[in-house]
N, C-alpha and C. Protein backbone atom coordinates (compact mmCIF):
# COMPACT_ATOMS: atom_id res chain seq x y z
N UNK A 1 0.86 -1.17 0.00
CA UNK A 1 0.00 0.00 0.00
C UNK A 1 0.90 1.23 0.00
N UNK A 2 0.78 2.17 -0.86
CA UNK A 2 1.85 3.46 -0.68
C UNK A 2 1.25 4.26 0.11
N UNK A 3 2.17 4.79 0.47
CA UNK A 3 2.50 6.19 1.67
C UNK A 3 1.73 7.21 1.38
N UNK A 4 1.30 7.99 2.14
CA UNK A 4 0.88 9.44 1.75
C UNK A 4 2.09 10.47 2.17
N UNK A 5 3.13 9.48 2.19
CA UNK A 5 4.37 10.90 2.53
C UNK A 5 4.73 11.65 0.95
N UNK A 6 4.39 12.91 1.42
CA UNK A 6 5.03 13.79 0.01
C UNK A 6 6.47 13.83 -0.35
N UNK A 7 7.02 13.30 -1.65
CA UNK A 7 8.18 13.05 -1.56
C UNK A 7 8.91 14.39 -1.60
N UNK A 8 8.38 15.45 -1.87
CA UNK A 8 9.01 17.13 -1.55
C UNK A 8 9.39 17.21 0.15
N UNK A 9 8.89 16.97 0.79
CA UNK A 9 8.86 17.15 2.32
C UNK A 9 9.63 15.85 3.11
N UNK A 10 9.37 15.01 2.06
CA UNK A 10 10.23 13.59 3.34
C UNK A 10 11.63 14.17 4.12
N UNK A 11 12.11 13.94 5.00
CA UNK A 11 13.24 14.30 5.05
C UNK A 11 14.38 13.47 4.50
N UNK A 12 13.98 12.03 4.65
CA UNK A 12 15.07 11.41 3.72
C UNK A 12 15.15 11.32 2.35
N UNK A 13 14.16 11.68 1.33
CA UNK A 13 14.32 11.82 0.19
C UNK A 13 15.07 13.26 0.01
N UNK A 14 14.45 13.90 0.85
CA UNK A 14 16.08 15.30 0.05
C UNK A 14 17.30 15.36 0.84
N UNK A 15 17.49 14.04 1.90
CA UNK A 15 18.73 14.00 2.28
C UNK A 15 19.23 13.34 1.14
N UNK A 16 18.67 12.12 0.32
CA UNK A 16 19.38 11.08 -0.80
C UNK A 16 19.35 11.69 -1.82
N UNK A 17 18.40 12.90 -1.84
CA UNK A 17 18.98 13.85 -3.31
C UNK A 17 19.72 14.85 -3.16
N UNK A 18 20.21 15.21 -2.00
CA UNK A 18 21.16 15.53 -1.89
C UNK A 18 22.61 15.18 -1.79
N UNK A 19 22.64 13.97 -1.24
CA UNK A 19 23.81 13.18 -2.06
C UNK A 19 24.06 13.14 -3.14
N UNK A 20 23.00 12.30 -4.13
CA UNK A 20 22.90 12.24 -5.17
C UNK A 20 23.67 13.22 -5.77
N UNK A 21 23.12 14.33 -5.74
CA UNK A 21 23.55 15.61 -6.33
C UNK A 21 24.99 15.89 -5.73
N UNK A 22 25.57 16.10 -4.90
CA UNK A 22 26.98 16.46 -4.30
C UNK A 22 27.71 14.77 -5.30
N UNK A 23 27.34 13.63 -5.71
CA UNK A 23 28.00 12.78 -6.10
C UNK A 23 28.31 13.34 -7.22
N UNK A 24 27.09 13.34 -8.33
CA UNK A 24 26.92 13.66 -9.27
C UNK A 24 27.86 15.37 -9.79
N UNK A 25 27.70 15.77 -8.45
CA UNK A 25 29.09 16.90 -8.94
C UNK A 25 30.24 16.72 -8.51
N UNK A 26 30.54 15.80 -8.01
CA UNK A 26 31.91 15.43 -7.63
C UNK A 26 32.44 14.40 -8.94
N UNK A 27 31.53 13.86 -9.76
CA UNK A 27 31.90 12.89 -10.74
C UNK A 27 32.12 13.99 -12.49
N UNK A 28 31.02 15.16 -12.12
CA UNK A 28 31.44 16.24 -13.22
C UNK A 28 32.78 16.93 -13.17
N UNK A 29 33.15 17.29 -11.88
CA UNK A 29 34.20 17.71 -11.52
C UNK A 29 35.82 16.80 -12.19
N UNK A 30 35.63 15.88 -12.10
CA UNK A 30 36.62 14.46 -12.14
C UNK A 30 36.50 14.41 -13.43
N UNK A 31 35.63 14.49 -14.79
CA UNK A 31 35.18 14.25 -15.75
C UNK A 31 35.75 15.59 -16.52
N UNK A 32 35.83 17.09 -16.33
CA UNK A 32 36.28 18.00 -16.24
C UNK A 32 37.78 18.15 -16.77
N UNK A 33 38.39 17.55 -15.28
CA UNK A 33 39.69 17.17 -14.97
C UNK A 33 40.30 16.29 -15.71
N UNK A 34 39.62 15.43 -16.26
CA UNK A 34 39.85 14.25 -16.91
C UNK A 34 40.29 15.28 -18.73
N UNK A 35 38.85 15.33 -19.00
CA UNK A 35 39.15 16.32 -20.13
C UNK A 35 39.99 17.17 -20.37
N UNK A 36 40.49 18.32 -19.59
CA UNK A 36 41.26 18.74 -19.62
C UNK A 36 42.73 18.46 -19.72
N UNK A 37 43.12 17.32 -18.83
CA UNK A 37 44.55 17.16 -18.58
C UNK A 37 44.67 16.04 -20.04
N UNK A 38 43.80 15.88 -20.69
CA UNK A 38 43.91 15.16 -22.00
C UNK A 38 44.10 16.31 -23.14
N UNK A 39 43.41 17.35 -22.93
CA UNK A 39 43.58 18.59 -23.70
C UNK A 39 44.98 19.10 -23.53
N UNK A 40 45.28 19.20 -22.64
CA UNK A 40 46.74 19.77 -22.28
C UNK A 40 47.97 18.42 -22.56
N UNK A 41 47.74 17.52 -22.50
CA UNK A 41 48.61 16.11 -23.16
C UNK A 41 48.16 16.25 -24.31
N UNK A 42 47.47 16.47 -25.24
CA UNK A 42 47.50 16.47 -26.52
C UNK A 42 48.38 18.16 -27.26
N UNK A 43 47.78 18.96 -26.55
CA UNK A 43 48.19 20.16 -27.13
C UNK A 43 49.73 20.48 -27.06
N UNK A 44 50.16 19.69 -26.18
CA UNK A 44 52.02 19.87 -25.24
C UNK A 44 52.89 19.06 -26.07
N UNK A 45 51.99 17.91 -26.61
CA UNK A 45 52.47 17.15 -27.15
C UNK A 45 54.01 16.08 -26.62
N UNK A 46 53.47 16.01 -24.88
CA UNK A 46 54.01 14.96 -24.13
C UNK A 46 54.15 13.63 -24.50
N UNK A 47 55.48 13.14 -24.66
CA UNK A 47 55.73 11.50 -24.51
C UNK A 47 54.69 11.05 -23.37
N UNK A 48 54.56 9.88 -23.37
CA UNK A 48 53.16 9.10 -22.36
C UNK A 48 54.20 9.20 -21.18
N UNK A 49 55.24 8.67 -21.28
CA UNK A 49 56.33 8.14 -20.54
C UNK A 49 56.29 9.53 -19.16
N UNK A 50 56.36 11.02 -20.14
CA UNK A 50 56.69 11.78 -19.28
C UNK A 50 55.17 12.11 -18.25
N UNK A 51 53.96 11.97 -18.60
CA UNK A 51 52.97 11.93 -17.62
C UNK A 51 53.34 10.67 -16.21
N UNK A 52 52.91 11.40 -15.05
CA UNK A 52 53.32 11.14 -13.88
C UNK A 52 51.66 10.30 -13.85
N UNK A 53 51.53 9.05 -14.55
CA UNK A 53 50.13 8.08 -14.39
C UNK A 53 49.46 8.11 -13.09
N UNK A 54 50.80 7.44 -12.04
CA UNK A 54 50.56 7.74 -10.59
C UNK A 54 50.30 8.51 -9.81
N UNK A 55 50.78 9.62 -9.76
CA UNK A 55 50.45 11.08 -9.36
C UNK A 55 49.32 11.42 -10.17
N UNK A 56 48.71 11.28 -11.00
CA UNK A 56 47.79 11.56 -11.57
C UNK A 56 46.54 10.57 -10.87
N UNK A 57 46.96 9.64 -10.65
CA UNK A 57 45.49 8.88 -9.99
C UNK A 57 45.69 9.37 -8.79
N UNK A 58 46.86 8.99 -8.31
CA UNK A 58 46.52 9.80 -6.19
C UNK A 58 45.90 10.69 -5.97
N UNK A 59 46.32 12.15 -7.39
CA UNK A 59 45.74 12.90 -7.26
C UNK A 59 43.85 13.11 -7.55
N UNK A 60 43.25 12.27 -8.36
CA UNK A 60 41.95 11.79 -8.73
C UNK A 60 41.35 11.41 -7.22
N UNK A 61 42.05 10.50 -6.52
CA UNK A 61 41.82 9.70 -5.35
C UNK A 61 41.45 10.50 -4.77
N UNK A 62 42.35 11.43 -4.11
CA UNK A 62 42.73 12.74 -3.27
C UNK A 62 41.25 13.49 -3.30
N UNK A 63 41.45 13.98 -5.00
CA UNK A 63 39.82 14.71 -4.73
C UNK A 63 38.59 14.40 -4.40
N UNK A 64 38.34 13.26 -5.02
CA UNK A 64 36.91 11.91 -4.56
C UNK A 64 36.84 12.11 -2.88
N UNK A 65 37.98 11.72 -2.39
CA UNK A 65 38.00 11.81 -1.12
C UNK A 65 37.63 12.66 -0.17
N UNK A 66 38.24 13.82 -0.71
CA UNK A 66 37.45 15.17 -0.24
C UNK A 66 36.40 15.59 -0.58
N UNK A 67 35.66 15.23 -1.97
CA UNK A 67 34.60 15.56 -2.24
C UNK A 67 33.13 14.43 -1.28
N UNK A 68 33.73 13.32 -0.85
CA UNK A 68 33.04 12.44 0.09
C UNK A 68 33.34 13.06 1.27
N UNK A 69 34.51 13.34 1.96
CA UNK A 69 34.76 14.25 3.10
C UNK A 69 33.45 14.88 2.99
N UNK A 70 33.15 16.24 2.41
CA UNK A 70 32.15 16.85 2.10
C UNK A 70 31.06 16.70 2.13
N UNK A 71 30.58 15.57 1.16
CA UNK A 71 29.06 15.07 1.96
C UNK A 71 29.03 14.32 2.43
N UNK A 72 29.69 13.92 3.28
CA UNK A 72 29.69 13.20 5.20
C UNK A 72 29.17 14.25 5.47
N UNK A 73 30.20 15.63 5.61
CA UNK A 73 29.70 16.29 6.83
C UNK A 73 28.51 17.14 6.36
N UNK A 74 28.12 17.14 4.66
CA UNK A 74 27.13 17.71 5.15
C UNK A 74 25.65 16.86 5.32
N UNK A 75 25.77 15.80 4.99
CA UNK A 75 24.99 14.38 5.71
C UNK A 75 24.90 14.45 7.15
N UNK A 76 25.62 14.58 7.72
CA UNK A 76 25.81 14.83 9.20
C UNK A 76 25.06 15.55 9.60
N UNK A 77 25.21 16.75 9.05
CA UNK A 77 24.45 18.42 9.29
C UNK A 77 23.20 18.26 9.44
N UNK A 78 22.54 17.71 8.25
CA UNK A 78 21.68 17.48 7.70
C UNK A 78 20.72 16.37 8.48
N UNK A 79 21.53 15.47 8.80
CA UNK A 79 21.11 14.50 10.00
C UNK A 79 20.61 15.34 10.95
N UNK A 80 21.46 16.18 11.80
CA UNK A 80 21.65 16.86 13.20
C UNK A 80 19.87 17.95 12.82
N UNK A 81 20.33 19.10 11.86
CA UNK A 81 18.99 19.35 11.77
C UNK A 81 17.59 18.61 11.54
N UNK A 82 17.73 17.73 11.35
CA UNK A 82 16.20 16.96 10.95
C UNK A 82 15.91 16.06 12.30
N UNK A 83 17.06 15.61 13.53
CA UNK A 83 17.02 15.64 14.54
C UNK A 83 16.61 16.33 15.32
N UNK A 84 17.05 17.50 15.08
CA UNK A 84 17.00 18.56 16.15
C UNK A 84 15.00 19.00 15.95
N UNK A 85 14.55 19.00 14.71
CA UNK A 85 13.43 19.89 14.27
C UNK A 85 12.37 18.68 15.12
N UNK A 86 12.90 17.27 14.43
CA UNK A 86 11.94 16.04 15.43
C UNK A 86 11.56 16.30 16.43
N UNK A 87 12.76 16.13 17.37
CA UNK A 87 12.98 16.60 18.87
C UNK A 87 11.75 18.15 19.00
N UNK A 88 11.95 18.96 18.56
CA UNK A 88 11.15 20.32 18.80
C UNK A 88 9.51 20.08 18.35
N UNK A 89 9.17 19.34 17.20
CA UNK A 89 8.45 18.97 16.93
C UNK A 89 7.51 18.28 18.12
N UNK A 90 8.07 17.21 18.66
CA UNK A 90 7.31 16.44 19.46
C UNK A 90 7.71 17.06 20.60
N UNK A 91 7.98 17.77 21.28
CA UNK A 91 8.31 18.55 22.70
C UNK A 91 6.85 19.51 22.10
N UNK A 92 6.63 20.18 21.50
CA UNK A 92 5.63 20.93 21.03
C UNK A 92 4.40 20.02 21.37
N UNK A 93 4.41 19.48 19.98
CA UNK A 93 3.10 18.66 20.06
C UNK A 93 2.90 18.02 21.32
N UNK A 94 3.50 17.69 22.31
CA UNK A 94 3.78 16.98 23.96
C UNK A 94 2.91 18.06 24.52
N UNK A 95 3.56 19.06 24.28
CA UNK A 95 3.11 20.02 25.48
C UNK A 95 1.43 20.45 25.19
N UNK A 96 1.49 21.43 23.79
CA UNK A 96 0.01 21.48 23.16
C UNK A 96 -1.06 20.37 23.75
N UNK A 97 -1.05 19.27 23.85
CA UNK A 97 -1.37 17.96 24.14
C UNK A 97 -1.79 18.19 25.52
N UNK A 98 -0.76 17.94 26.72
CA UNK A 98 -1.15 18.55 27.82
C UNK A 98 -2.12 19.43 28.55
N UNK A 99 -1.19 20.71 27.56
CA UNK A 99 -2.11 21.97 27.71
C UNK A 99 -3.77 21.95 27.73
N UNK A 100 -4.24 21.04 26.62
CA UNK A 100 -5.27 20.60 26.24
C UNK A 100 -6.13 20.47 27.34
N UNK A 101 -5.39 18.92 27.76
CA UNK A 101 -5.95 18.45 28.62
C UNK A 101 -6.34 18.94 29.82
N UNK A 102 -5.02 19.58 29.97
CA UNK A 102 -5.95 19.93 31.56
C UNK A 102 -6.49 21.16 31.43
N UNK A 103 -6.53 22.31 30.32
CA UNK A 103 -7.44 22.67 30.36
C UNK A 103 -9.06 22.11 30.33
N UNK A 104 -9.40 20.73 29.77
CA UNK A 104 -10.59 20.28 29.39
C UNK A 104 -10.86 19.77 30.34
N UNK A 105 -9.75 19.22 31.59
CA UNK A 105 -10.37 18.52 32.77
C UNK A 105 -10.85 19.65 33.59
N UNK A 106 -9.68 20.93 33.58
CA UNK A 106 -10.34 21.88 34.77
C UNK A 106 -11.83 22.58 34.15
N UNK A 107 -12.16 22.96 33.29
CA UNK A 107 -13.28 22.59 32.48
C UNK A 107 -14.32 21.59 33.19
N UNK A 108 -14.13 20.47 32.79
CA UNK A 108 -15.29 19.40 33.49
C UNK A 108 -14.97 19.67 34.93
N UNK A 109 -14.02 19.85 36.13
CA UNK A 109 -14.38 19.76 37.28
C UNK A 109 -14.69 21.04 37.97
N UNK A 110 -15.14 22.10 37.04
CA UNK A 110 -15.34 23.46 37.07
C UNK A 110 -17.59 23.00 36.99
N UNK A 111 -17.24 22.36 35.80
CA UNK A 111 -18.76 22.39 35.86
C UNK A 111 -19.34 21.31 36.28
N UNK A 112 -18.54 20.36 36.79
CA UNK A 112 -19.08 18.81 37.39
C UNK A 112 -19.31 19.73 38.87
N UNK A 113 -18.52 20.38 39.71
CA UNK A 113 -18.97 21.01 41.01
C UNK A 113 -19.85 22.36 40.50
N UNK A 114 -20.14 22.83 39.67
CA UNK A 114 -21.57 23.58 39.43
C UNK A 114 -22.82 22.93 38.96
N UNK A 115 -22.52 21.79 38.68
CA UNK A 115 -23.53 20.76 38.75
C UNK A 115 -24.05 20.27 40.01
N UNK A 116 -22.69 19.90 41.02
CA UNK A 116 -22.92 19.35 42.49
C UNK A 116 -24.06 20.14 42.86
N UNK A 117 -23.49 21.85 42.97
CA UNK A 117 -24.32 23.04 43.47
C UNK A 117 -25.67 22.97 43.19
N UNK A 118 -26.19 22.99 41.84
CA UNK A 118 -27.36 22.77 41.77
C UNK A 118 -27.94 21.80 41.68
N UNK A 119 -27.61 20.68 42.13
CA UNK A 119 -28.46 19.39 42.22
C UNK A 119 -29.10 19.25 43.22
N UNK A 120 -30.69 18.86 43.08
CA UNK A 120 -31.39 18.67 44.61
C UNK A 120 -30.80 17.49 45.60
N UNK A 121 -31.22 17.84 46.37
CA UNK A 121 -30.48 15.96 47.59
C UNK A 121 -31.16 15.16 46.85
N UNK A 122 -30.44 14.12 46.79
CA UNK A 122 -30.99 13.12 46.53
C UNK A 122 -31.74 12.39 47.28
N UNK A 123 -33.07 11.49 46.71
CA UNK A 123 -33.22 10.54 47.66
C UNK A 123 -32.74 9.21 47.76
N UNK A 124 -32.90 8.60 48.85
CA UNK A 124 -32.08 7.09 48.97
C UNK A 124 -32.53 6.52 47.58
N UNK A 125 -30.95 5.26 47.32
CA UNK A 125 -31.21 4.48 46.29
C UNK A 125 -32.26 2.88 46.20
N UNK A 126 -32.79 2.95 47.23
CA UNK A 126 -33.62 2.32 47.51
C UNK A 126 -34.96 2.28 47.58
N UNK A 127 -35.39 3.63 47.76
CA UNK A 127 -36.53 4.03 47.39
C UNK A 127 -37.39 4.35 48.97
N UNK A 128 -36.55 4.09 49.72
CA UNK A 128 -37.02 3.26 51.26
C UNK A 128 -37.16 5.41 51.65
N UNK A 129 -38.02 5.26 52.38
CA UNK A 129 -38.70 6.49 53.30
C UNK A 129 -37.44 6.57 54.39
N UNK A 130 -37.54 8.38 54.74
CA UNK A 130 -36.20 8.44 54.80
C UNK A 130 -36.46 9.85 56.04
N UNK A 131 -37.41 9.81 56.30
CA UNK A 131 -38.03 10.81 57.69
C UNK A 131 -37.13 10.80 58.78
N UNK A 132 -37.81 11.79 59.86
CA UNK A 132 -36.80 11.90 61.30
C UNK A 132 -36.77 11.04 62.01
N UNK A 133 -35.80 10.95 62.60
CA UNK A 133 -35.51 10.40 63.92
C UNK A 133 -35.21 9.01 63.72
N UNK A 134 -36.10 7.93 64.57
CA UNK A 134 -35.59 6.26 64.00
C UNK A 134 -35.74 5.84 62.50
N UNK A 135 -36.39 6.62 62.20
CA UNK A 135 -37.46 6.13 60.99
C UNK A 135 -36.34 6.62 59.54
N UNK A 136 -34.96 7.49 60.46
CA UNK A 136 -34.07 7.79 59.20
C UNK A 136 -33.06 6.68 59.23
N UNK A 137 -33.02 5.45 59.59
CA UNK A 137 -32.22 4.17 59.89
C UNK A 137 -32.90 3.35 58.85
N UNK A 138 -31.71 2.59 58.41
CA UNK A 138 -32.60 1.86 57.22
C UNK A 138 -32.98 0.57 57.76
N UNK A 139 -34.21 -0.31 56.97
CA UNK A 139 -34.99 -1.33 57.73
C UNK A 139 -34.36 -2.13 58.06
N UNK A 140 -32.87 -2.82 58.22
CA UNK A 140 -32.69 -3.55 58.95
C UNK A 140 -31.67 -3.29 60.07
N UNK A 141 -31.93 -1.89 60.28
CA UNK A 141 -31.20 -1.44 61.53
C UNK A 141 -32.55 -1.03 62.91
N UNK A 142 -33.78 -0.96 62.15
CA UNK A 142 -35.24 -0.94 62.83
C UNK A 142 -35.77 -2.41 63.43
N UNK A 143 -35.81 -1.98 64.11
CA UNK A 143 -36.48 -3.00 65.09
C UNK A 143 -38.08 -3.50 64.84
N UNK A 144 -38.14 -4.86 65.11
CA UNK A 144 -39.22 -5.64 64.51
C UNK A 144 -41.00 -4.64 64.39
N UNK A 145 -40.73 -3.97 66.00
CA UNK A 145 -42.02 -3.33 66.03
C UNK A 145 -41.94 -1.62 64.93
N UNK A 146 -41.19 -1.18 64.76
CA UNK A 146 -40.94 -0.13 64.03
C UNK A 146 -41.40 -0.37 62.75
N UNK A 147 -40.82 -1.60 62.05
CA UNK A 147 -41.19 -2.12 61.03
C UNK A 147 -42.65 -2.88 60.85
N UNK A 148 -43.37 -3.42 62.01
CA UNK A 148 -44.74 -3.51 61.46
C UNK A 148 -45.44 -2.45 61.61
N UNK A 149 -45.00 -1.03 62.17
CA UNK A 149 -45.99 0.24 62.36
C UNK A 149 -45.20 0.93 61.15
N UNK A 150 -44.88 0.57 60.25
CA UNK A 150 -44.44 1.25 58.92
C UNK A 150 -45.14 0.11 58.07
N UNK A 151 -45.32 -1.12 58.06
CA UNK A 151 -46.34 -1.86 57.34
C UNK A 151 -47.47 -1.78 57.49
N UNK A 152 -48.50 -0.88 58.64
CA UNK A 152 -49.64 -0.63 59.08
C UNK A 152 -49.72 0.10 58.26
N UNK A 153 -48.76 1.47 58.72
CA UNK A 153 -49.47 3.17 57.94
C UNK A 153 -49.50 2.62 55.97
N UNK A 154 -48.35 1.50 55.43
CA UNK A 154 -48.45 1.21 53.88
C UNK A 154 -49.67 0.18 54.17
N UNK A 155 -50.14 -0.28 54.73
CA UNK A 155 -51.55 -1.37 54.82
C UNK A 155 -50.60 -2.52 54.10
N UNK A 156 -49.83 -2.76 54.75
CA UNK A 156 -49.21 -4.52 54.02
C UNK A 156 -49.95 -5.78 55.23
N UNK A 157 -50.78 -6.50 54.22
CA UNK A 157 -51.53 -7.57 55.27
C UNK A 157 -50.71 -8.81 55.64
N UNK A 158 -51.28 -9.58 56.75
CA UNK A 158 -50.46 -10.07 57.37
C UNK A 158 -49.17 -9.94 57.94
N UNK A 159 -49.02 -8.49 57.79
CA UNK A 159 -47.83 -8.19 58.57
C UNK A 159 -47.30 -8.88 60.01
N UNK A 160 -48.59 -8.91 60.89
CA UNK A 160 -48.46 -9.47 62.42
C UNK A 160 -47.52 -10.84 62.50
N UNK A 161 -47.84 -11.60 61.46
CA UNK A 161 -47.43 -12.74 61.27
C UNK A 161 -45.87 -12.60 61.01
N UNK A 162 -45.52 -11.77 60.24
CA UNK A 162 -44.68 -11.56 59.30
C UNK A 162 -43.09 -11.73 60.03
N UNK A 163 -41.63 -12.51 59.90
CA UNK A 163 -40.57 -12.17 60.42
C UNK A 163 -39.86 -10.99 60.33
N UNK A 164 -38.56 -10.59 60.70
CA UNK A 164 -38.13 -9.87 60.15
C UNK A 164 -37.40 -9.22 58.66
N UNK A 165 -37.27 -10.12 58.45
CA UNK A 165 -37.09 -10.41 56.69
C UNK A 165 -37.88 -10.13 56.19
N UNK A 166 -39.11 -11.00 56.17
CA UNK A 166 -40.28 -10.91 55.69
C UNK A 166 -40.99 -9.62 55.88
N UNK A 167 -40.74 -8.94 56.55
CA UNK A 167 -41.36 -7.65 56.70
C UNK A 167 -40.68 -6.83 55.87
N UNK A 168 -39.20 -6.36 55.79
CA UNK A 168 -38.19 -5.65 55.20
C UNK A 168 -38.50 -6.27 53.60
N UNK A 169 -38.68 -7.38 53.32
CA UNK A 169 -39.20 -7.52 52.06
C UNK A 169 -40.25 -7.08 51.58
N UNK A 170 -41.47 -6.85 52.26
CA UNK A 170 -42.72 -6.22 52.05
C UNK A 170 -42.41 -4.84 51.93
N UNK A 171 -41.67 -4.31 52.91
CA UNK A 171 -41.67 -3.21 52.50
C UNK A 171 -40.62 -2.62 51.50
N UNK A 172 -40.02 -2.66 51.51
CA UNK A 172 -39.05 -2.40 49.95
C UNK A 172 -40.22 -2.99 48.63
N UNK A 173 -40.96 -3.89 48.52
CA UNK A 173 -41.56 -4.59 47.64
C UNK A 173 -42.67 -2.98 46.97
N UNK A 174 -43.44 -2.72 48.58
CA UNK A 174 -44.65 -2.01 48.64
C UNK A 174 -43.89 -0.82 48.09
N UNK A 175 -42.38 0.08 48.69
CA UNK A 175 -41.53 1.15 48.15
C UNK A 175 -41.13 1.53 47.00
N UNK A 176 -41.33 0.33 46.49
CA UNK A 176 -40.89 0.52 44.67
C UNK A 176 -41.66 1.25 43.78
């Protein structure tokens, strides 16, 4: 499946065309040189004997060498900045990120406690009656007779009979 990386922007495609290119002029350069010192052996009209063959390649060597010297370091460079921009890149985007966030949390706990504020009390999750005094204890902290004079005032029959369970079941049943 191909990339949606733009090959204008990659960073390694214009690091490798930039080689490319520093090669490619280091091989015009040599090609140049080449021409020339054939122009000047033809025009001088030198015995072969008297061209220095050897000194003539060291010297070929010599320049290649420096012209690779060259784009090392500026490969290097080139490395170091596209490092360096990464690095800034994601320290950015890190922080932005952050920032975000806790702005969006102090946000929600800005309006989750102006929510608290205006919310009525709740009533129990049970549904169970929730009045003064004993009667604010939930039914199985009430005592047997408490609980059949709260099954009287709901009219639950056979209460008299009824255990304590059996009563606390009636009434949660009747509460719903």
């Amino acid at each position: 499946m191909p990339t949606s990386t733009n090959r204008d922007t990659d960073p390694q495609s214009v690091f490798l065309s930039t080689v490319r290119e520093s090669q490619a002029a280091v091989i015009d350069v040599l090609r140049a040189w080449t021409d020339i010192s054939q122009q000047l052996t033809r025009s001088l009209r030198l015995p072969v004997a008297t061209v220095d063959v050897v000194g003539a390649v060291d010297r070929a060597f010599d320049v290649a060498e420096q012209g690779l010297a060259v784009q090392r370091e500026l490969a290097r460079t080139l490395a170091g900045v596209v490092a360096r921009q990464t690095e800034t890149a994601v320290e950015t985007a890190v922080d932005t990120a952050v920032e975000t966030v806790t702005e969006t949390a102090d946000r929600f706990q800005g309006e989750l406690e102006a929510a608290k504020a205006e919310a009525p009390k709740a009533e129990p999750a049970t549904g169970e009656e929730r009045p003064t005094g004993r009667r604010n204890l939930p039914y199985e902290e009430r005592s047997i007779e408490e609980l059949r004079e709260r099954a009287r005032e709901l009219d639950i029959e056979g209460r008299s009979s009824m255990s304590k369970d059996e009563l606390i079941a009636a009434l949660r049943k009747r509460s719903r």
